[in-house]
N, C-alpha and C. Protein backbone atom coordinates (compact mmCIF):
# COMPACT_ATOMS: atom_id res chain seq x y z
N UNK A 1 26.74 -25.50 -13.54
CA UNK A 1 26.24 -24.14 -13.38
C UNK A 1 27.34 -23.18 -12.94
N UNK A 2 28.30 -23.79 -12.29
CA UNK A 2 29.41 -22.87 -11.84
C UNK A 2 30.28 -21.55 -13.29
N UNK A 3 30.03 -21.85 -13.85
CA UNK A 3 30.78 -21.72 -15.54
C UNK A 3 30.00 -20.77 -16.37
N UNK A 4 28.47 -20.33 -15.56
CA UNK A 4 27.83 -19.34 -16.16
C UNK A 4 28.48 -17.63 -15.74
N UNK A 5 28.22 -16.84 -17.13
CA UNK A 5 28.44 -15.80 -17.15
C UNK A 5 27.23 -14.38 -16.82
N UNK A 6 26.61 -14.71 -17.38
CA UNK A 6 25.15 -13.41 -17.02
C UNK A 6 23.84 -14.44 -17.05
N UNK A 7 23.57 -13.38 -15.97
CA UNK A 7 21.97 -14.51 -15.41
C UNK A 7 21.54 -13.36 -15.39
N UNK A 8 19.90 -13.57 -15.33
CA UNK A 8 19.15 -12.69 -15.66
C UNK A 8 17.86 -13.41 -14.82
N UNK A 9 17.43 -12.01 -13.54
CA UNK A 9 16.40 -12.83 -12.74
C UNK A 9 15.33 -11.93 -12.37
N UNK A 10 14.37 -12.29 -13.39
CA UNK A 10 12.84 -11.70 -13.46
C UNK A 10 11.73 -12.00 -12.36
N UNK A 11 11.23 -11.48 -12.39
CA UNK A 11 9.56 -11.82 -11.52
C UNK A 11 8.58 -10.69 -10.78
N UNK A 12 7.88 -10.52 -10.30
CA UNK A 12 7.22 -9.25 -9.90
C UNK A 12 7.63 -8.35 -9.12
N UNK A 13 7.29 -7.35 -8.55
CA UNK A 13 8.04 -6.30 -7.08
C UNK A 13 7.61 -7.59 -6.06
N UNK A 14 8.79 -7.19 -5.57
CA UNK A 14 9.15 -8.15 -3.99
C UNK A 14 9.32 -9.41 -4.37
N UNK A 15 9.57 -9.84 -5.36
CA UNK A 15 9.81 -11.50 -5.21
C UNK A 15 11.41 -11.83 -4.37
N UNK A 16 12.05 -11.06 -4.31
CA UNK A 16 13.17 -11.43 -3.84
C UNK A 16 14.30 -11.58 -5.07
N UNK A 17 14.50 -10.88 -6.00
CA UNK A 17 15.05 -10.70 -7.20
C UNK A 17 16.32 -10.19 -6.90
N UNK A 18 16.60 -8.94 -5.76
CA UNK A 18 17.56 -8.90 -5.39
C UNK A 18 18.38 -9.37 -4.29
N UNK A 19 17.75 -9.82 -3.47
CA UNK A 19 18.39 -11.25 -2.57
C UNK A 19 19.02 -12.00 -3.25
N UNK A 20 18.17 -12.90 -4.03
CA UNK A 20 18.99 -14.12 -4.66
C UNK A 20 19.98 -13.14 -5.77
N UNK A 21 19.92 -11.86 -6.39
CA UNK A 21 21.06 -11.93 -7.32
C UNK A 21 22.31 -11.95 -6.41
N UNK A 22 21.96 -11.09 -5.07
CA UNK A 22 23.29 -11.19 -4.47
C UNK A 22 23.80 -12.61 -3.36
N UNK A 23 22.62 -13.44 -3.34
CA UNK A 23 23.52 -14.70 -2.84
C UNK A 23 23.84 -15.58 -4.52
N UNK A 24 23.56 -15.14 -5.55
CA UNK A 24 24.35 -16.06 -6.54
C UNK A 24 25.77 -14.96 -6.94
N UNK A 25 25.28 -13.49 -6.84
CA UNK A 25 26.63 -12.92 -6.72
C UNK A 25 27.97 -13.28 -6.10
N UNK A 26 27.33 -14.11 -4.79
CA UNK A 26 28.90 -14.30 -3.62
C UNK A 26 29.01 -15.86 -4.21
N UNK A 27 28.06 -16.64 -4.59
CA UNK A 27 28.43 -18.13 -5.15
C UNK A 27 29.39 -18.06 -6.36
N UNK A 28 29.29 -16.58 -7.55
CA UNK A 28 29.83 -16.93 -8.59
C UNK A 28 30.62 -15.91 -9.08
N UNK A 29 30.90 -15.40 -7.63
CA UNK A 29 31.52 -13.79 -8.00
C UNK A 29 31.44 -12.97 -9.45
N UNK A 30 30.05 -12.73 -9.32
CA UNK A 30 29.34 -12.26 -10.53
C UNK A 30 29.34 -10.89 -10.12
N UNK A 31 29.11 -9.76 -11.19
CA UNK A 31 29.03 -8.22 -10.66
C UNK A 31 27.44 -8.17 -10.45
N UNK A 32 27.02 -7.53 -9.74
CA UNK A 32 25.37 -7.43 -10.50
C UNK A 32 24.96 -5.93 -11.02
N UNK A 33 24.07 -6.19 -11.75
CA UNK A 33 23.63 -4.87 -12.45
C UNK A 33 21.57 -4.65 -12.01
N UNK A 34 21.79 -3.61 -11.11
CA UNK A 34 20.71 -3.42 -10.43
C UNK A 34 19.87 -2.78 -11.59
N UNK A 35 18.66 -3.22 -12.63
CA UNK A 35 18.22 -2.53 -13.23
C UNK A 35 17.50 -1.36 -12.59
N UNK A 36 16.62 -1.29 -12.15
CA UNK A 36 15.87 -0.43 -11.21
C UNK A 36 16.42 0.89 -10.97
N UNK A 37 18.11 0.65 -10.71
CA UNK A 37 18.83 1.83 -10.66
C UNK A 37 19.06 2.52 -11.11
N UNK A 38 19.13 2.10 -12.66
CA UNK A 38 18.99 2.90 -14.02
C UNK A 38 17.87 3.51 -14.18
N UNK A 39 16.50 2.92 -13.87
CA UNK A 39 14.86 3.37 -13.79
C UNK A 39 14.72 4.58 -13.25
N UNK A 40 15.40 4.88 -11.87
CA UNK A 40 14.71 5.60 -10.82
C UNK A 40 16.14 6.58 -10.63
N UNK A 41 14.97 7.87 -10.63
CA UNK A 41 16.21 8.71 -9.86
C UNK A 41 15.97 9.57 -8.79
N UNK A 42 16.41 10.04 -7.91
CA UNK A 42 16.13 10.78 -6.78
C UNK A 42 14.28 11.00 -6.53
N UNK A 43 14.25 10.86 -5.19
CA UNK A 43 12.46 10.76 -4.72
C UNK A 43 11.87 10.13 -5.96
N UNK A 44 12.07 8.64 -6.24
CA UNK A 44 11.19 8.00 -7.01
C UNK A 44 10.99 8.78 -8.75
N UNK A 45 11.47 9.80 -8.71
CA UNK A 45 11.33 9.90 -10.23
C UNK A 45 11.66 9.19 -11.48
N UNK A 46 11.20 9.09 -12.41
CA UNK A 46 11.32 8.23 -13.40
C UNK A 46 12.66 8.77 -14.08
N UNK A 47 13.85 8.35 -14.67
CA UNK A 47 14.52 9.12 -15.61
C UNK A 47 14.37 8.76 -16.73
N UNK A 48 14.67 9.23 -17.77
CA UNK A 48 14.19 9.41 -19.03
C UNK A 48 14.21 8.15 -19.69
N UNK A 49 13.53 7.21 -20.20
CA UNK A 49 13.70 5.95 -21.08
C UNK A 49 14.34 5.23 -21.36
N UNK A 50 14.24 6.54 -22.53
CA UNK A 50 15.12 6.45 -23.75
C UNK A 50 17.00 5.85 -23.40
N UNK A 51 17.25 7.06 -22.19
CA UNK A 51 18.57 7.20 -21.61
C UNK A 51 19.19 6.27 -20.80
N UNK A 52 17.72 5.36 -19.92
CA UNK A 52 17.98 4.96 -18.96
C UNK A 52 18.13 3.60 -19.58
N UNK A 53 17.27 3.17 -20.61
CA UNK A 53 17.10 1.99 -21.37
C UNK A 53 18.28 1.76 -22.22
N UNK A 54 18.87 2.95 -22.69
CA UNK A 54 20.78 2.34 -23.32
C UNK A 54 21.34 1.98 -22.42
N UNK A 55 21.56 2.95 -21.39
CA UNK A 55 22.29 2.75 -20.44
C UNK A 55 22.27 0.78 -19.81
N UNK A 56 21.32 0.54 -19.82
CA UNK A 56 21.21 -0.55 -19.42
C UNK A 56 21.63 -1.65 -20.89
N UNK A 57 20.96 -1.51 -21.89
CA UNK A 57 21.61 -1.62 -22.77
C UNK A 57 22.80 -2.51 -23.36
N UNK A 58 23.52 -0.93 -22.58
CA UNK A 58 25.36 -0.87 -23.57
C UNK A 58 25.73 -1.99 -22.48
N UNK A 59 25.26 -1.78 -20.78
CA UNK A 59 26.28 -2.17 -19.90
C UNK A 59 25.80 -4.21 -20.55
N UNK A 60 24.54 -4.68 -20.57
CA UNK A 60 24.25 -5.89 -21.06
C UNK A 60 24.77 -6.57 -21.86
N UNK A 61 25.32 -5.84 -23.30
CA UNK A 61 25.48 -6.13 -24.58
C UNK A 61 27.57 -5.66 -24.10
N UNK A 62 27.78 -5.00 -23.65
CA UNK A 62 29.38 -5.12 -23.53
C UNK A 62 30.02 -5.57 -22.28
N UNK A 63 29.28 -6.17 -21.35
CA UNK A 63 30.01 -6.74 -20.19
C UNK A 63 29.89 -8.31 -19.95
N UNK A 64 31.00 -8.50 -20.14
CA UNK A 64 31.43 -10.15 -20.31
C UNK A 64 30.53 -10.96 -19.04
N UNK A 65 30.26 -10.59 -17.49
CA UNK A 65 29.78 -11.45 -17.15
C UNK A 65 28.94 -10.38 -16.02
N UNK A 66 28.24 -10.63 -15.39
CA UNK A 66 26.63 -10.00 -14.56
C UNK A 66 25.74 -10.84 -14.26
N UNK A 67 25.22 -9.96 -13.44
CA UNK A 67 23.52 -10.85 -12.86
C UNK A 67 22.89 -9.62 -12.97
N UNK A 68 21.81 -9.82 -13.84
CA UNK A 68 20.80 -8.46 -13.82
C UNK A 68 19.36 -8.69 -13.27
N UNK A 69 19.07 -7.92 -12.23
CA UNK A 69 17.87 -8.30 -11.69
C UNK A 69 17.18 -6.96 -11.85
N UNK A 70 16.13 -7.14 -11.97
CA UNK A 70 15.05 -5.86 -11.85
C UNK A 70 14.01 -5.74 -13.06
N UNK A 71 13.55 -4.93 -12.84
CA UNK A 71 12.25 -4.77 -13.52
C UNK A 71 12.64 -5.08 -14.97
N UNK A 72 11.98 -5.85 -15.97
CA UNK A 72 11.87 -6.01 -16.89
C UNK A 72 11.46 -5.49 -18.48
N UNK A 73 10.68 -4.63 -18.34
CA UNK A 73 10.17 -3.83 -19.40
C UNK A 73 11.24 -2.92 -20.00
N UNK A 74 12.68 -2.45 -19.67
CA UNK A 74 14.12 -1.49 -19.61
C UNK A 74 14.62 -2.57 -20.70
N UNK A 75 15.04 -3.00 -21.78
CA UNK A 75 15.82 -4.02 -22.17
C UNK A 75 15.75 -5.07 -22.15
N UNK A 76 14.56 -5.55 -22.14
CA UNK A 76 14.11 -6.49 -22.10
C UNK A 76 14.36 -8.38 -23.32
N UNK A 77 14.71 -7.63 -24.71
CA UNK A 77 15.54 -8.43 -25.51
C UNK A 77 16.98 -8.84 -24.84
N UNK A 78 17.76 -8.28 -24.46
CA UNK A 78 18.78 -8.20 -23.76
C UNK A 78 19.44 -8.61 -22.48
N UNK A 79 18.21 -8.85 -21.84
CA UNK A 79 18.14 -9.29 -20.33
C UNK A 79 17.41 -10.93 -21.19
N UNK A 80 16.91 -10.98 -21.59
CA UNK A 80 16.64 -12.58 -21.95
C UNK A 80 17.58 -13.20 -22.96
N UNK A 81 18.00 -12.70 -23.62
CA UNK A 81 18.55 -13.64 -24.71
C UNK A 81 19.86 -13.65 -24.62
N UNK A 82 20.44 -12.57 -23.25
CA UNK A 82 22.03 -12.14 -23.68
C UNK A 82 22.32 -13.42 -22.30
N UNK A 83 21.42 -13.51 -21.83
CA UNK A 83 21.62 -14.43 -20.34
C UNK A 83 21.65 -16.39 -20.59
N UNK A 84 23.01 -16.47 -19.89
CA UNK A 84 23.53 -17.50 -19.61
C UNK A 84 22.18 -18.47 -19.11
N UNK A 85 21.33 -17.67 -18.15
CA UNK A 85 20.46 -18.85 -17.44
C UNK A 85 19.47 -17.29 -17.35
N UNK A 86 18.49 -17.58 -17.17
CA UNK A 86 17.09 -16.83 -16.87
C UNK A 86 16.26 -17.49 -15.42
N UNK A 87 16.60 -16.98 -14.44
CA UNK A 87 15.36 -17.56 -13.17
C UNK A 87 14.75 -16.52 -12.91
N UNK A 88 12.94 -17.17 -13.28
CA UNK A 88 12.20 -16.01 -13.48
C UNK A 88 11.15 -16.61 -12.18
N UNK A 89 11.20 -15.68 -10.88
CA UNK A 89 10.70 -16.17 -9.91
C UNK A 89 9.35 -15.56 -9.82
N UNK A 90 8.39 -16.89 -10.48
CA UNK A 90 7.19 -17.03 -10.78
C UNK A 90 6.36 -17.59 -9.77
N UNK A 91 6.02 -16.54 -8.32
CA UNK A 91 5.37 -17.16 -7.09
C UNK A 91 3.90 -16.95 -7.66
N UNK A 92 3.44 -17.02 -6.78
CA UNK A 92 1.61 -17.18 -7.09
C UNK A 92 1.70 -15.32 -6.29
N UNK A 93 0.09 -14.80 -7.13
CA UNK A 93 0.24 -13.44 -6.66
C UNK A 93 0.12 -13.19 -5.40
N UNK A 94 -0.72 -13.95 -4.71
CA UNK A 94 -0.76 -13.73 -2.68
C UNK A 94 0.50 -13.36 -2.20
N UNK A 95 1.32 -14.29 -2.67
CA UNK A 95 2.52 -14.66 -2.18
C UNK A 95 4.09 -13.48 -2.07
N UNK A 96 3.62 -12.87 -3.35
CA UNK A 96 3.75 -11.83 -4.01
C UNK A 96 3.04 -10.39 -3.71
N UNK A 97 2.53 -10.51 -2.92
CA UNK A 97 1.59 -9.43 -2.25
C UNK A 97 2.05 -9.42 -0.76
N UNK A 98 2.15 -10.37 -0.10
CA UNK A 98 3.10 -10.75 0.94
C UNK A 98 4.23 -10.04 1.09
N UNK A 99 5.65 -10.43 0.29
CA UNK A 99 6.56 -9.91 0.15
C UNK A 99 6.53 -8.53 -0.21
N UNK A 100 5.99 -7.95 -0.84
CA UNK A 100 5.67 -6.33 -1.03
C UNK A 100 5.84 -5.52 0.28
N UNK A 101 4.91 -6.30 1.27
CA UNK A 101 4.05 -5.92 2.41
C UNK A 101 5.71 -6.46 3.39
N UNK A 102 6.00 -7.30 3.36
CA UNK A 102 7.02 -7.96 4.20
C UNK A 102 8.70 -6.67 3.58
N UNK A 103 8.76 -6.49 2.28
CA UNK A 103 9.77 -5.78 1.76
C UNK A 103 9.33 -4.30 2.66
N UNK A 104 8.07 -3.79 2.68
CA UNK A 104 7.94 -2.79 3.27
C UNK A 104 8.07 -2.29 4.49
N UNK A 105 7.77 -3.57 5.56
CA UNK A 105 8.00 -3.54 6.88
C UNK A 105 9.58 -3.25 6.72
N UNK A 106 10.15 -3.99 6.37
CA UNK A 106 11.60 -4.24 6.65
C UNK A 106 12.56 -2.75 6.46
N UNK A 107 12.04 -2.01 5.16
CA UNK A 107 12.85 -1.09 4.39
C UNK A 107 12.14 0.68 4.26
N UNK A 108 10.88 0.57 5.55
CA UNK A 108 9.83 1.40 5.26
C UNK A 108 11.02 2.98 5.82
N UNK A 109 11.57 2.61 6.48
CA UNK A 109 11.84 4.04 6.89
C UNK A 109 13.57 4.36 6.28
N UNK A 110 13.59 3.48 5.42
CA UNK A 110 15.10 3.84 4.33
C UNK A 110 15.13 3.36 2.88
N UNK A 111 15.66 3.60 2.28
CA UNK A 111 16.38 3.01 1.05
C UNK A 111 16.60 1.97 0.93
N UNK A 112 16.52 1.02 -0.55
CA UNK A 112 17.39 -0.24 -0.40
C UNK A 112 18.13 0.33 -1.20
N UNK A 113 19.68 -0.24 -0.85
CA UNK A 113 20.74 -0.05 -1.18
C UNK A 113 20.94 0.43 -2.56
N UNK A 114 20.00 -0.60 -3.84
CA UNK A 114 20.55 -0.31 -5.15
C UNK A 114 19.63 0.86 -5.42
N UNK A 115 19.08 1.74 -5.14
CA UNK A 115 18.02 2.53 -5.28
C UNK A 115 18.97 3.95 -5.29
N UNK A 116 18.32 5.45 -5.73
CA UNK A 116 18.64 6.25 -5.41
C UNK A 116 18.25 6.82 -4.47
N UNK A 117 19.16 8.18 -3.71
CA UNK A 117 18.63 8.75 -2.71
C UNK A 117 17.03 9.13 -2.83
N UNK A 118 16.33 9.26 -1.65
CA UNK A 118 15.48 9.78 -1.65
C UNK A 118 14.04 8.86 -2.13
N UNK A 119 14.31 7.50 -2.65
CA UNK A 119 13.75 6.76 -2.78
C UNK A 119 13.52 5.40 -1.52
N UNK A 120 13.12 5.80 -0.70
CA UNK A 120 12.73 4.96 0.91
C UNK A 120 11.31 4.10 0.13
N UNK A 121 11.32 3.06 0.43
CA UNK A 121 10.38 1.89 0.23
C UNK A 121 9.10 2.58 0.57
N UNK A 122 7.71 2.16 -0.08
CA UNK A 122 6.50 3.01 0.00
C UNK A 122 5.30 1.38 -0.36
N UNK A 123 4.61 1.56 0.05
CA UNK A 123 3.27 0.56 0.01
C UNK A 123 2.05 1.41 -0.44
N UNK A 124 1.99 1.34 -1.51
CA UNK A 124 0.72 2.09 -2.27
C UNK A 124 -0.37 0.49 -2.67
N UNK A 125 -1.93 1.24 -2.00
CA UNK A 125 -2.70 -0.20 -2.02
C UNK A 125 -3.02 -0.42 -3.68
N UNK A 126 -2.57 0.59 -4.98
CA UNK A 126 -2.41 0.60 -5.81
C UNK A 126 -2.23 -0.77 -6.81
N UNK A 127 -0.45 -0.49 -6.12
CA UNK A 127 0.44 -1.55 -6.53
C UNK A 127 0.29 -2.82 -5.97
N UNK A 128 -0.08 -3.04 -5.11
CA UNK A 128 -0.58 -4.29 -4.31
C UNK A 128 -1.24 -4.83 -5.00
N UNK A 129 -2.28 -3.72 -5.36
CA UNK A 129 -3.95 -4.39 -6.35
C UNK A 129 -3.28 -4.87 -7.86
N UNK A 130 -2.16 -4.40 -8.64
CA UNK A 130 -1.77 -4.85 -9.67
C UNK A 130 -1.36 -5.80 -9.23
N UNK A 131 -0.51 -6.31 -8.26
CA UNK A 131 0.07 -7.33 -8.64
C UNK A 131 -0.26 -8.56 -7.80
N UNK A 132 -1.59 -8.28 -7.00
CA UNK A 132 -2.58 -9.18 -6.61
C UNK A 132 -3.50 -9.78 -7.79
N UNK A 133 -3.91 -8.77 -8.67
CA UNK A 133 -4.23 -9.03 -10.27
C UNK A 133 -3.23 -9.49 -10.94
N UNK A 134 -2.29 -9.81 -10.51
CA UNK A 134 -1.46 -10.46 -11.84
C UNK A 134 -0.75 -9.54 -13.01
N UNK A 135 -0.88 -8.18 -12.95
CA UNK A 135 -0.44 -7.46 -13.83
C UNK A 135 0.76 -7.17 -14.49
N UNK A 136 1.49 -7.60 -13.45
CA UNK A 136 3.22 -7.57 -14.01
C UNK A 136 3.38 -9.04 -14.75
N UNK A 137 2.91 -10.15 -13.69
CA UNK A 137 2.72 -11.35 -14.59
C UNK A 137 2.48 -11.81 -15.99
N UNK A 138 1.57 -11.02 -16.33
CA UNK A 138 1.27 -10.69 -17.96
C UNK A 138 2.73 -10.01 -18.58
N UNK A 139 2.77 -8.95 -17.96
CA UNK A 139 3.93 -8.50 -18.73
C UNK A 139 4.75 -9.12 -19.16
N UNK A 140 5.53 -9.91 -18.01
CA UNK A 140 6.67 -11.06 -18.04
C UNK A 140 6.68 -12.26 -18.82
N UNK A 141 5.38 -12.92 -19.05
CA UNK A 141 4.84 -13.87 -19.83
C UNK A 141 5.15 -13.06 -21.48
N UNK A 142 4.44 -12.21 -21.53
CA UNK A 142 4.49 -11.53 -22.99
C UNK A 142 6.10 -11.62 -23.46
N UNK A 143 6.65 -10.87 -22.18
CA UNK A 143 7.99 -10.33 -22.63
C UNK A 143 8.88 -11.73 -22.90
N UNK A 144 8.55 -13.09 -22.06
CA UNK A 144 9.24 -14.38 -22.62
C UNK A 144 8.89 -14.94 -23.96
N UNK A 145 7.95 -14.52 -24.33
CA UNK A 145 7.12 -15.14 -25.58
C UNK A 145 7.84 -14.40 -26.61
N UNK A 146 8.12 -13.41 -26.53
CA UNK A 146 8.67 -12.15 -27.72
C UNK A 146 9.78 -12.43 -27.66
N UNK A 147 10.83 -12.74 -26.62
CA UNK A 147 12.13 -12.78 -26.67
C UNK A 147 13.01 -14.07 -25.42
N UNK A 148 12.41 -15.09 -26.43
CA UNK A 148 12.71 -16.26 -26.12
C UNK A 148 14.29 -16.81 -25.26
N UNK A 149 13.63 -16.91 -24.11
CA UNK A 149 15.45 -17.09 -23.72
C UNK A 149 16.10 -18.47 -23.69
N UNK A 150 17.51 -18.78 -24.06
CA UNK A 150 17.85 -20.21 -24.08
C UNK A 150 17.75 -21.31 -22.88
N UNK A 151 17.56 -20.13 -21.62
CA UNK A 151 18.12 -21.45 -20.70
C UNK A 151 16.67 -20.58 -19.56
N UNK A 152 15.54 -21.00 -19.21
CA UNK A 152 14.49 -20.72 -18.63
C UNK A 152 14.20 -21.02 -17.28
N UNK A 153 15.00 -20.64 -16.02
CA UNK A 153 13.87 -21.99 -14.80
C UNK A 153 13.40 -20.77 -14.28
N UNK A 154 11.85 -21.53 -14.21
CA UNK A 154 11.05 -20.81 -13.46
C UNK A 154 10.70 -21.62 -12.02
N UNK A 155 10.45 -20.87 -11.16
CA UNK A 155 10.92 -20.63 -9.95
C UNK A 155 9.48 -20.88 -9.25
N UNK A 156 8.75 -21.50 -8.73
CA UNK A 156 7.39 -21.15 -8.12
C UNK A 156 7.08 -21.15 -6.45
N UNK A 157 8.18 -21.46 -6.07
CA UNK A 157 7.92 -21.34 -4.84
C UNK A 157 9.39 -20.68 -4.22
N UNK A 158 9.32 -20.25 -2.32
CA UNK A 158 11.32 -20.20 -1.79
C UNK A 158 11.25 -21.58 -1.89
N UNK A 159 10.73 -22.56 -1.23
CA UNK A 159 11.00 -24.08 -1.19
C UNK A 159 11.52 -24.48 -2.37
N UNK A 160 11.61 -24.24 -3.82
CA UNK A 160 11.30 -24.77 -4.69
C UNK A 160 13.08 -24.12 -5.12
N UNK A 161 13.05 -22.61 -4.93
CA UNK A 161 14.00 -21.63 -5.13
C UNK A 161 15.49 -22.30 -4.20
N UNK A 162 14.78 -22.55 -3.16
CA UNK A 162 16.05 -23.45 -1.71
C UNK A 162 16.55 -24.76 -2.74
N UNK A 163 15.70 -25.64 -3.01
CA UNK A 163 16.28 -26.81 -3.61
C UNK A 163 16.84 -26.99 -4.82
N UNK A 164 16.90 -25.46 -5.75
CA UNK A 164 17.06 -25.24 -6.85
C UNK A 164 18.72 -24.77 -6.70
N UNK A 165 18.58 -23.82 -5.74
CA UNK A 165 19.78 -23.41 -5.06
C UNK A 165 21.20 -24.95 -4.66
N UNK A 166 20.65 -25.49 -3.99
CA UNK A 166 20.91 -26.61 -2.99
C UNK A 166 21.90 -27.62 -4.19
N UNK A 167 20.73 -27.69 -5.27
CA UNK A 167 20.77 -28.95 -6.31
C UNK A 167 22.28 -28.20 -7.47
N UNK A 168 22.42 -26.91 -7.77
CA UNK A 168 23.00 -26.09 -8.72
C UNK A 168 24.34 -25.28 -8.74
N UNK A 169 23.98 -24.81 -7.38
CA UNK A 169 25.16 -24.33 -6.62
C UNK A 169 25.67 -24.82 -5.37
């Protein structure tokens, strides 16, 4: 595993997608490419698609090696098929509802780092309810089915994520 070039690490809000890109970042001195960052621009606004979706894109398709974590639906051919390894951290939704709630305590009164200004962490009982329903889950499932990636581990538990870690790197 040492010898991989772009990983690509999917799963719902809060799974911990950007934790682990940046402890496999310091294991494999990988760059990472925060998708999300491309998504969002100042106070949570959306930026444009179209713009934000090359952007992510060009950097996928012309940079020799990365870890791209973040939301999935942006490039989504690209983030699966261009990737060395795919860990798509597939917790159960509670669990995943948890971390939302746990990401929020932690980050409620700032920014996380890969984010733009003005975007401070928010808990809408909204988003909770999607992804207590499973809603991004679907997505992610669809989006593996359409654009088949070579090298797949899915991830279902941290225990599971620790020994995966432990066993690889």
């Amino acid at each position: 595993m040492k010898n991989l070039k772009r990983i690509s690490i999917i799963g719902p809000n809060g799974a911990g997608k950007t934790t682990l890109a940046r402890v496999l970042s310091g294991k494999l001195n990988l760059p990472i490419i925060h998708v999300d960052s491309y998504i969002w621009g100042k106070n949570w606004t959306l930026n444009d698609r179209n713009k934000a979706e090359n952007k992510i894109k060009i950097l996928l398709t012309n940079e020799e090696r990365w870890i791209a974590d973040g939301y999935i639906n942006y490039a989504p051919k690209e983030m699966l098929e261009l990737s060395d390894l795919v860990i798509y951290l597939n917790y159960t939704n509670i669990r995943s509802v948890f971390y939302n709630i746990k990401r929020w305590i932690k980050h409620r009164k700032n920014k996380r780092e890969e984010l733009p200004e003005g975007c401070e962490e928010q808990l809408k009982i909204k988003s909770l309810y999607q992804v207590f329903q499973g809603g991004v889950v679907h997505l992610i499932e669809d989006t593996i089915k359409k654009y088949p990636p070579h090298n797949l581990v899915r991830i279902k538990s941290p225990n599971k994520l620790k020994k995966y870690l432990q066993e690889n790197f």
